[in-house]
PDB file of N, CA and C in Angstrom:
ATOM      1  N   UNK A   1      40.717  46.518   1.179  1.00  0.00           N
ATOM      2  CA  UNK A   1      40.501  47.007  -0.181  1.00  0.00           C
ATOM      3  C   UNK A   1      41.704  47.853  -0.596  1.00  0.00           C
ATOM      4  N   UNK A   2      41.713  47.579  -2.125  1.00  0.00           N
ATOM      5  CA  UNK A   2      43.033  48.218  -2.359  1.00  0.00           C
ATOM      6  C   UNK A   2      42.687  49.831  -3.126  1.00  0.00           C
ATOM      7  N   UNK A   3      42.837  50.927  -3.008  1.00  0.00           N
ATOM      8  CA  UNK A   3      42.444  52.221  -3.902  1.00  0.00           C
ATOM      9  C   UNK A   3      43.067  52.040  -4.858  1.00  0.00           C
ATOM     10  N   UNK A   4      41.986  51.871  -6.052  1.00  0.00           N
ATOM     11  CA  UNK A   4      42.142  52.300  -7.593  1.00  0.00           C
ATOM     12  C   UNK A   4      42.946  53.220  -8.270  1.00  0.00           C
ATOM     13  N   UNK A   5      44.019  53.173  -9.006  1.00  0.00           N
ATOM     14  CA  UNK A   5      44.824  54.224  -8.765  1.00  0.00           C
ATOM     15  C   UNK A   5      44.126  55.836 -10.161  1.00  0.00           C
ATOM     16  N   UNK A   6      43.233  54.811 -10.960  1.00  0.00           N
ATOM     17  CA  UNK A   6      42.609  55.773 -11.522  1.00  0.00           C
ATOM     18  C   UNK A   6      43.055  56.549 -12.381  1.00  0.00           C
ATOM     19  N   UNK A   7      43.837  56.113 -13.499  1.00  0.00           N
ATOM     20  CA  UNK A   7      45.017  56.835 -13.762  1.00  0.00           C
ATOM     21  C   UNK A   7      44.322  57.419 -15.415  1.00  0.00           C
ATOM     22  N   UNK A   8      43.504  57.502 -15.550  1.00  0.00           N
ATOM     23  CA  UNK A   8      42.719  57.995 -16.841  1.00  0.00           C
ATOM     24  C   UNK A   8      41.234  59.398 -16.114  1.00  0.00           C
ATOM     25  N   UNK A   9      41.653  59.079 -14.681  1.00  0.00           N
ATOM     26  CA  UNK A   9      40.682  60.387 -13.772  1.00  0.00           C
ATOM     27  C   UNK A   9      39.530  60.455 -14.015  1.00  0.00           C
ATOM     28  N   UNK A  10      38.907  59.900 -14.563  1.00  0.00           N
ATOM     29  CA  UNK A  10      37.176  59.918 -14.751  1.00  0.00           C
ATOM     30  C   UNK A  10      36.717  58.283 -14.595  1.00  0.00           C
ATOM     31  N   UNK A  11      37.668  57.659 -13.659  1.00  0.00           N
ATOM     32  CA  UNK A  11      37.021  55.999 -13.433  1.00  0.00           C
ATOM     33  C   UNK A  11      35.560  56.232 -12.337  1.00  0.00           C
ATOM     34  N   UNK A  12      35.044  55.299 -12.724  1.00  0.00           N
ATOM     35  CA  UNK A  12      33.381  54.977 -11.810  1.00  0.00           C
ATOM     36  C   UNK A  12      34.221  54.267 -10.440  1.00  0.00           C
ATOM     37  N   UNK A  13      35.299  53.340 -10.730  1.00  0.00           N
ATOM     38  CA  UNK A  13      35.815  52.353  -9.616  1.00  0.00           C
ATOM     39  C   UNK A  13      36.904  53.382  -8.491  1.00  0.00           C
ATOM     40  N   UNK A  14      36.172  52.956  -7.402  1.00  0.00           N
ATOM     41  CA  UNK A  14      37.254  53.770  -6.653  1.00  0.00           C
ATOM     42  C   UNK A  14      38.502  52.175  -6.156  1.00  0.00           C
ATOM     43  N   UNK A  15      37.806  51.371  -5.364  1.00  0.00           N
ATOM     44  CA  UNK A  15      38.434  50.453  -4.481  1.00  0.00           C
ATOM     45  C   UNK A  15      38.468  48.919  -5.049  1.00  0.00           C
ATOM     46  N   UNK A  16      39.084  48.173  -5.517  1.00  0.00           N
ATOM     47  CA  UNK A  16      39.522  46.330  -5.431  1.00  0.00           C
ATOM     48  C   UNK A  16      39.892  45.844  -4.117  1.00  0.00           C
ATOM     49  N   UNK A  17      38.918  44.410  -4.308  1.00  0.00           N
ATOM     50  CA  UNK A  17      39.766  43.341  -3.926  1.00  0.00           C
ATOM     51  C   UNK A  17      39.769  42.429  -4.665  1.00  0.00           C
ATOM     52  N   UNK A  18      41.079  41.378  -4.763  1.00  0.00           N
ATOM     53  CA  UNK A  18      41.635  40.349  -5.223  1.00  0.00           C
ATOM     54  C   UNK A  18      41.279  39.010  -4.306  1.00  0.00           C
ATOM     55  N   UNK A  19      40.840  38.319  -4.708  1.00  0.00           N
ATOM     56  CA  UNK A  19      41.013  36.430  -4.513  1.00  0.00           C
ATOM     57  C   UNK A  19      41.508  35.718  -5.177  1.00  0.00           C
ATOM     58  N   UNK A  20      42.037  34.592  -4.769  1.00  0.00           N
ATOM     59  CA  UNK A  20      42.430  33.854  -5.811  1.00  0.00           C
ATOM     60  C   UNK A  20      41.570  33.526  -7.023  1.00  0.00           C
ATOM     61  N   UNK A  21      39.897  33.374  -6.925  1.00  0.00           N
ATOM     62  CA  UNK A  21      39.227  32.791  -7.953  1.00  0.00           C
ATOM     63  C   UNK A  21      38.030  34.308  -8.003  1.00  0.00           C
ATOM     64  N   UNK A  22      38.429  35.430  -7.747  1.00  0.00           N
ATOM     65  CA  UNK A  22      37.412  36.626  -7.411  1.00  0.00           C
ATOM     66  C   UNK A  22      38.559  38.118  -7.263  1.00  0.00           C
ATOM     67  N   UNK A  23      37.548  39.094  -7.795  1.00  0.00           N
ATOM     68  CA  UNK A  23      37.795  40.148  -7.440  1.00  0.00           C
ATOM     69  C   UNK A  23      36.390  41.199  -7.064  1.00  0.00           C
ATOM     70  N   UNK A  24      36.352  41.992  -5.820  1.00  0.00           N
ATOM     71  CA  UNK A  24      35.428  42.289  -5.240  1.00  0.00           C
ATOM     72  C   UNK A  24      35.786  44.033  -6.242  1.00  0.00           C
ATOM     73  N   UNK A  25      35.290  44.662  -7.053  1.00  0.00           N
ATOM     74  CA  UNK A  25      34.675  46.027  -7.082  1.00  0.00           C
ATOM     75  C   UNK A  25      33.692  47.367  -6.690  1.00  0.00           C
ATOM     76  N   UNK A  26      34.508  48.089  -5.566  1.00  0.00           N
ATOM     77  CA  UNK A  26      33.736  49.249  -4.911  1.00  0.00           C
ATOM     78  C   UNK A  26      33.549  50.395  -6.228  1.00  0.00           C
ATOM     79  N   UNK A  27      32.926  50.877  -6.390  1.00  0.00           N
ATOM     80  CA  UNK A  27      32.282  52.074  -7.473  1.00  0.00           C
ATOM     81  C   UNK A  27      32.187  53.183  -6.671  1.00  0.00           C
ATOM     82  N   UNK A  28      32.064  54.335  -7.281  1.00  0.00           N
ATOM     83  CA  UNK A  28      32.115  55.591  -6.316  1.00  0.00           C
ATOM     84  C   UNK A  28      31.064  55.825  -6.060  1.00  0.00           C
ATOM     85  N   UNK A  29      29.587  55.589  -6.408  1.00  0.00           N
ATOM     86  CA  UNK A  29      28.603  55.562  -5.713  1.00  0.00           C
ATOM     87  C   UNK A  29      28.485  54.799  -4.675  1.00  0.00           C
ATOM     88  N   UNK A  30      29.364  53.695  -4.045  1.00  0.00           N
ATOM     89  CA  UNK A  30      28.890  53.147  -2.950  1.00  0.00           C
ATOM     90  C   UNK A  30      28.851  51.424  -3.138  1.00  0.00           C
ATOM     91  N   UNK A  31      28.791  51.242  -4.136  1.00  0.00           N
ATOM     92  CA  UNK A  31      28.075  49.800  -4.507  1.00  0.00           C
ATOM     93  C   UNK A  31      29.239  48.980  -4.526  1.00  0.00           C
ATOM     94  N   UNK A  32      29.236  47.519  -3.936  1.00  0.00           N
ATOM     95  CA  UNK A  32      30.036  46.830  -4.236  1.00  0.00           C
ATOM     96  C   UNK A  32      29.646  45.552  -5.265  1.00  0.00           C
ATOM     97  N   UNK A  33      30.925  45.236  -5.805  1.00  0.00           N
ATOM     98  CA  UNK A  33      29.781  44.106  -6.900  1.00  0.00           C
ATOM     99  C   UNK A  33      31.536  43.363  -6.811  1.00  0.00           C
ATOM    100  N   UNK A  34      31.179  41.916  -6.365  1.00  0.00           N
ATOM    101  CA  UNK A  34      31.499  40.643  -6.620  1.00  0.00           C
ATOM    102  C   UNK A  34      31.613  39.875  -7.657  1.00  0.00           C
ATOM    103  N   UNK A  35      32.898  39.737  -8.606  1.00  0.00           N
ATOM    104  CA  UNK A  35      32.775  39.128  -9.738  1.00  0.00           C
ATOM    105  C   UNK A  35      33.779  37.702  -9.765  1.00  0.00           C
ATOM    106  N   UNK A  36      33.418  36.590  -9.788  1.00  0.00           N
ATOM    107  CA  UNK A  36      33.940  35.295  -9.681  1.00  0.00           C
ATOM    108  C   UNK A  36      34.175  34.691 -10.486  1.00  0.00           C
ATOM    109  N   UNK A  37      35.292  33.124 -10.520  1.00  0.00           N
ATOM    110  CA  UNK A  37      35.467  32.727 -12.125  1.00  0.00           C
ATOM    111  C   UNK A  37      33.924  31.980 -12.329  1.00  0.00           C
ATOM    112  N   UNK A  38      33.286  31.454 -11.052  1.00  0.00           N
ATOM    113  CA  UNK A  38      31.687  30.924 -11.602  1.00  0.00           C
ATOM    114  C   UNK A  38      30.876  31.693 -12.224  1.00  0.00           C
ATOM    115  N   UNK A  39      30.540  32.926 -11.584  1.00  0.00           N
ATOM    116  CA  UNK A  39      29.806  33.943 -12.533  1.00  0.00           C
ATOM    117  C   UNK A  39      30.428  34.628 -13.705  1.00  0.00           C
ATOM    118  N   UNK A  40      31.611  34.779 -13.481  1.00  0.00           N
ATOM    119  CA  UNK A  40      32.193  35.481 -14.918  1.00  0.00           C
ATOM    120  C   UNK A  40      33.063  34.782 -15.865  1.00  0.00           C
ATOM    121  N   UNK A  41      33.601  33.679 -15.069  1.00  0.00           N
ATOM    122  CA  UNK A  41      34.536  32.972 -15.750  1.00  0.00           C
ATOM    123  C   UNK A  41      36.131  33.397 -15.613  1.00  0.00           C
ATOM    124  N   UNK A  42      37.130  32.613 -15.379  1.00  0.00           N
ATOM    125  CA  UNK A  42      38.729  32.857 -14.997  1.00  0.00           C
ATOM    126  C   UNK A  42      39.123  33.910 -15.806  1.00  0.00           C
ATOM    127  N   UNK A  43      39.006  34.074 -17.028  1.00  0.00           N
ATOM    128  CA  UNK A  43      39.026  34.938 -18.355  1.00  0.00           C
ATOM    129  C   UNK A  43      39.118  36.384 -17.824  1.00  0.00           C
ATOM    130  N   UNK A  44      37.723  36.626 -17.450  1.00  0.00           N
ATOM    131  CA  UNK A  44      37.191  37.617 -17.322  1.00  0.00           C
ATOM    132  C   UNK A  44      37.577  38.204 -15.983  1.00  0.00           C
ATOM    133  N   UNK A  45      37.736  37.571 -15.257  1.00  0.00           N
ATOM    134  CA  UNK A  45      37.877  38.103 -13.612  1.00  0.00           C
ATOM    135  C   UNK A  45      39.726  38.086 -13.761  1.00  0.00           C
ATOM    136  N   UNK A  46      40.607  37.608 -14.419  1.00  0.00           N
ATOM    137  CA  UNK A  46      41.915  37.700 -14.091  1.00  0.00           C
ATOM    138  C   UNK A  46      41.947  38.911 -15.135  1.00  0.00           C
ATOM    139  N   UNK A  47      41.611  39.027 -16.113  1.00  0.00           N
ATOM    140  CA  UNK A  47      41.872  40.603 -16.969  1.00  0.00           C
ATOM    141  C   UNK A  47      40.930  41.738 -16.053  1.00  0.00           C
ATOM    142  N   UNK A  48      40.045  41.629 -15.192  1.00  0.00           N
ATOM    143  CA  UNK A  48      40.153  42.933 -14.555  1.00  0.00           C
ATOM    144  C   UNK A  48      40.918  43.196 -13.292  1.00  0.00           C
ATOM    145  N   UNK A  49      41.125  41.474 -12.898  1.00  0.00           N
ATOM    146  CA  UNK A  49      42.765  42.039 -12.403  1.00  0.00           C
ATOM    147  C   UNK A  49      43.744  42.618 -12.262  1.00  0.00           C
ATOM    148  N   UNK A  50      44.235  42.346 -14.015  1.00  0.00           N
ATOM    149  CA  UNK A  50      45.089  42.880 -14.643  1.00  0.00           C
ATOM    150  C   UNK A  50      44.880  44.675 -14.580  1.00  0.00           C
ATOM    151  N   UNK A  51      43.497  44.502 -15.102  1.00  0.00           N
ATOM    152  CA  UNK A  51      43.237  46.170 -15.219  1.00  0.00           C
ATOM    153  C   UNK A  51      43.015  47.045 -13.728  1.00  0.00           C
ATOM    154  N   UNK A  52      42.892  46.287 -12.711  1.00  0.00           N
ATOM    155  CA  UNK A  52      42.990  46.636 -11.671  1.00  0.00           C
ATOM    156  C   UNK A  52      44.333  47.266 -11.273  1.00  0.00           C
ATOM    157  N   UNK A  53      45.170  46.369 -10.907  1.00  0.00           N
ATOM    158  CA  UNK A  53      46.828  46.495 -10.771  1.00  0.00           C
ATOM    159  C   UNK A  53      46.991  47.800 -11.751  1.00  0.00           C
ATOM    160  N   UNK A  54      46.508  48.087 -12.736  1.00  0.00           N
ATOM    161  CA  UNK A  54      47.468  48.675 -13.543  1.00  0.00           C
ATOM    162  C   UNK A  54      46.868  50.082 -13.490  1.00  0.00           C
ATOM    163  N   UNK A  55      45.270  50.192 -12.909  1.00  0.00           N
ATOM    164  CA  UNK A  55      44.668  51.404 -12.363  1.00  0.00           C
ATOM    165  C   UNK A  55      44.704  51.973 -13.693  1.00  0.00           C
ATOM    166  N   UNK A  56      44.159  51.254 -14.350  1.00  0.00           N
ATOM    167  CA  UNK A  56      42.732  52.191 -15.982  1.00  0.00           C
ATOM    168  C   UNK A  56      42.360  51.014 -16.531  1.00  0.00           C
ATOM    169  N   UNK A  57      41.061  51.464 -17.236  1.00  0.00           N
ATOM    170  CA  UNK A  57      40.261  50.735 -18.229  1.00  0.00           C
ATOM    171  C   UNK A  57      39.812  49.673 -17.243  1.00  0.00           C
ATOM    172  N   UNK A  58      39.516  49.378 -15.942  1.00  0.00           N
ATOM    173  CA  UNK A  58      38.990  48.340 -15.279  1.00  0.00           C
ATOM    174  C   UNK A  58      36.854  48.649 -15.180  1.00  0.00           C
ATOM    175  N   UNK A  59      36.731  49.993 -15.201  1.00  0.00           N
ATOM    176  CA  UNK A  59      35.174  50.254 -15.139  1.00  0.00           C
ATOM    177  C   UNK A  59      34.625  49.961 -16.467  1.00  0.00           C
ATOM    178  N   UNK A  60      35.574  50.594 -17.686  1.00  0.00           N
ATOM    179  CA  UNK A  60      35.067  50.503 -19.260  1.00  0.00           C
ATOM    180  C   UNK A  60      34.910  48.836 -19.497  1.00  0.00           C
ATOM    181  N   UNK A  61      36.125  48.056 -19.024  1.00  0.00           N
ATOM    182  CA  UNK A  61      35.748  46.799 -19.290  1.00  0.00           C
ATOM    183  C   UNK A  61      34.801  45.759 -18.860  1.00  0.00           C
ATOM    184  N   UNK A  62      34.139  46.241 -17.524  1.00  0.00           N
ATOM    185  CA  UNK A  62      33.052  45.815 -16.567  1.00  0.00           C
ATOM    186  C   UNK A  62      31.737  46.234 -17.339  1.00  0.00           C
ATOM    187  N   UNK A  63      31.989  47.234 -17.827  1.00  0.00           N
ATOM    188  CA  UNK A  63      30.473  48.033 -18.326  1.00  0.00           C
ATOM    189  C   UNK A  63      30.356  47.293 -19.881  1.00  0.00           C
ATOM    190  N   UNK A  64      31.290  46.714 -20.785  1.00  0.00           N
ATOM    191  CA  UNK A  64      31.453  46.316 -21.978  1.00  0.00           C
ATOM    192  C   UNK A  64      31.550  44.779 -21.787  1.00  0.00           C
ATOM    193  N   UNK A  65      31.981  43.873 -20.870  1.00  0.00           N
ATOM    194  CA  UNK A  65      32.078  42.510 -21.013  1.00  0.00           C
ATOM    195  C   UNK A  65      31.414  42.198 -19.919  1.00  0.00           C
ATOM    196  N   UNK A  66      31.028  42.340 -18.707  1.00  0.00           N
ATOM    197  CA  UNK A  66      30.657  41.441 -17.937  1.00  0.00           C
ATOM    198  C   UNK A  66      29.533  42.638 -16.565  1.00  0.00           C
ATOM    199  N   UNK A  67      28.852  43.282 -17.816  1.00  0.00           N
ATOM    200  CA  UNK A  67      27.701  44.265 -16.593  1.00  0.00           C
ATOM    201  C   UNK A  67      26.634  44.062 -15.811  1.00  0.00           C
ATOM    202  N   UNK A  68      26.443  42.502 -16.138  1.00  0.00           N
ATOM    203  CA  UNK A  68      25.641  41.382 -14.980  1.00  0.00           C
ATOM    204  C   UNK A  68      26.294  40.220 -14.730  1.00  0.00           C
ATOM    205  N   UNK A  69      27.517  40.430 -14.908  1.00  0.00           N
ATOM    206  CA  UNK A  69      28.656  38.739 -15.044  1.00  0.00           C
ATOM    207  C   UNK A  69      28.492  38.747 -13.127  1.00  0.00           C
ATOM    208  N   UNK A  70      28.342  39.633 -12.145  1.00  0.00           N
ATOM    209  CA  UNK A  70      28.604  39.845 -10.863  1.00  0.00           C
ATOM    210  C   UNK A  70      27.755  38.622 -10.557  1.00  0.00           C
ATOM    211  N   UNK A  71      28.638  38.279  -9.194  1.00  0.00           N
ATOM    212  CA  UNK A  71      27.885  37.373  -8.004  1.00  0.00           C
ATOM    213  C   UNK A  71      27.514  37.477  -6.724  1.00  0.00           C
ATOM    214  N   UNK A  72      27.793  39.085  -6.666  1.00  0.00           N
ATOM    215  CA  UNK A  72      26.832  39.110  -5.317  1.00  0.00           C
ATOM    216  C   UNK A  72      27.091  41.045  -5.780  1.00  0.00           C
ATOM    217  N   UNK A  73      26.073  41.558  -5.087  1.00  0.00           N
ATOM    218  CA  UNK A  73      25.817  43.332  -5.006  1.00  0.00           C
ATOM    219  C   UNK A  73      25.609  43.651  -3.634  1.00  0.00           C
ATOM    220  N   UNK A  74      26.052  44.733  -3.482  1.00  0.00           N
ATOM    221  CA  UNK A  74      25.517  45.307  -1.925  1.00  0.00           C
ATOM    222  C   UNK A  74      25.962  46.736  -1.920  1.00  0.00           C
ATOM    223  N   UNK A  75      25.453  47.289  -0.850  1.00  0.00           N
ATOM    224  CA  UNK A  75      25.977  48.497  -0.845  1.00  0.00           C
ATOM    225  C   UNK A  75      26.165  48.519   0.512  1.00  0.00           C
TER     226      UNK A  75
END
């Protein structure tokens, strides 16, 4: 997992991972949530990519476009 760099200081996301067709999101409560291009679509999972890498706006955009788009949860 890669640490969130968090650069707006009040992110929910601490940790990413990247796949080619997925990116896995750790939250600071604990939770991990799995978002894929099947469940969310290529669209959606390469722009929180984007917002990943760039460490802001990756939790605001999860909570606004895709807050059940996930394909697997766990903690």
């Amino acid at each position: 997992m890669e640490r969130y760099k968090n650069l707006s200081g009040n992110s929910g996301v601490l940790e990413y991972d990247m796949g080619p067709e997925s990116i896995t999101v750790q939250f600071r409560n604990g939770v991990y949530y799995a978002y894929t291009y099947r469940s969310a679509g290529p669209s959606k999972v390469e722009q929180m990519k984007k917002l990943a890498v760039a460490g802001k706006g990756l939790a605001s955009y999860i909570g606004r476009y895709a807050p059940r788009l996930y394909e697997a949860k766990w903690k």
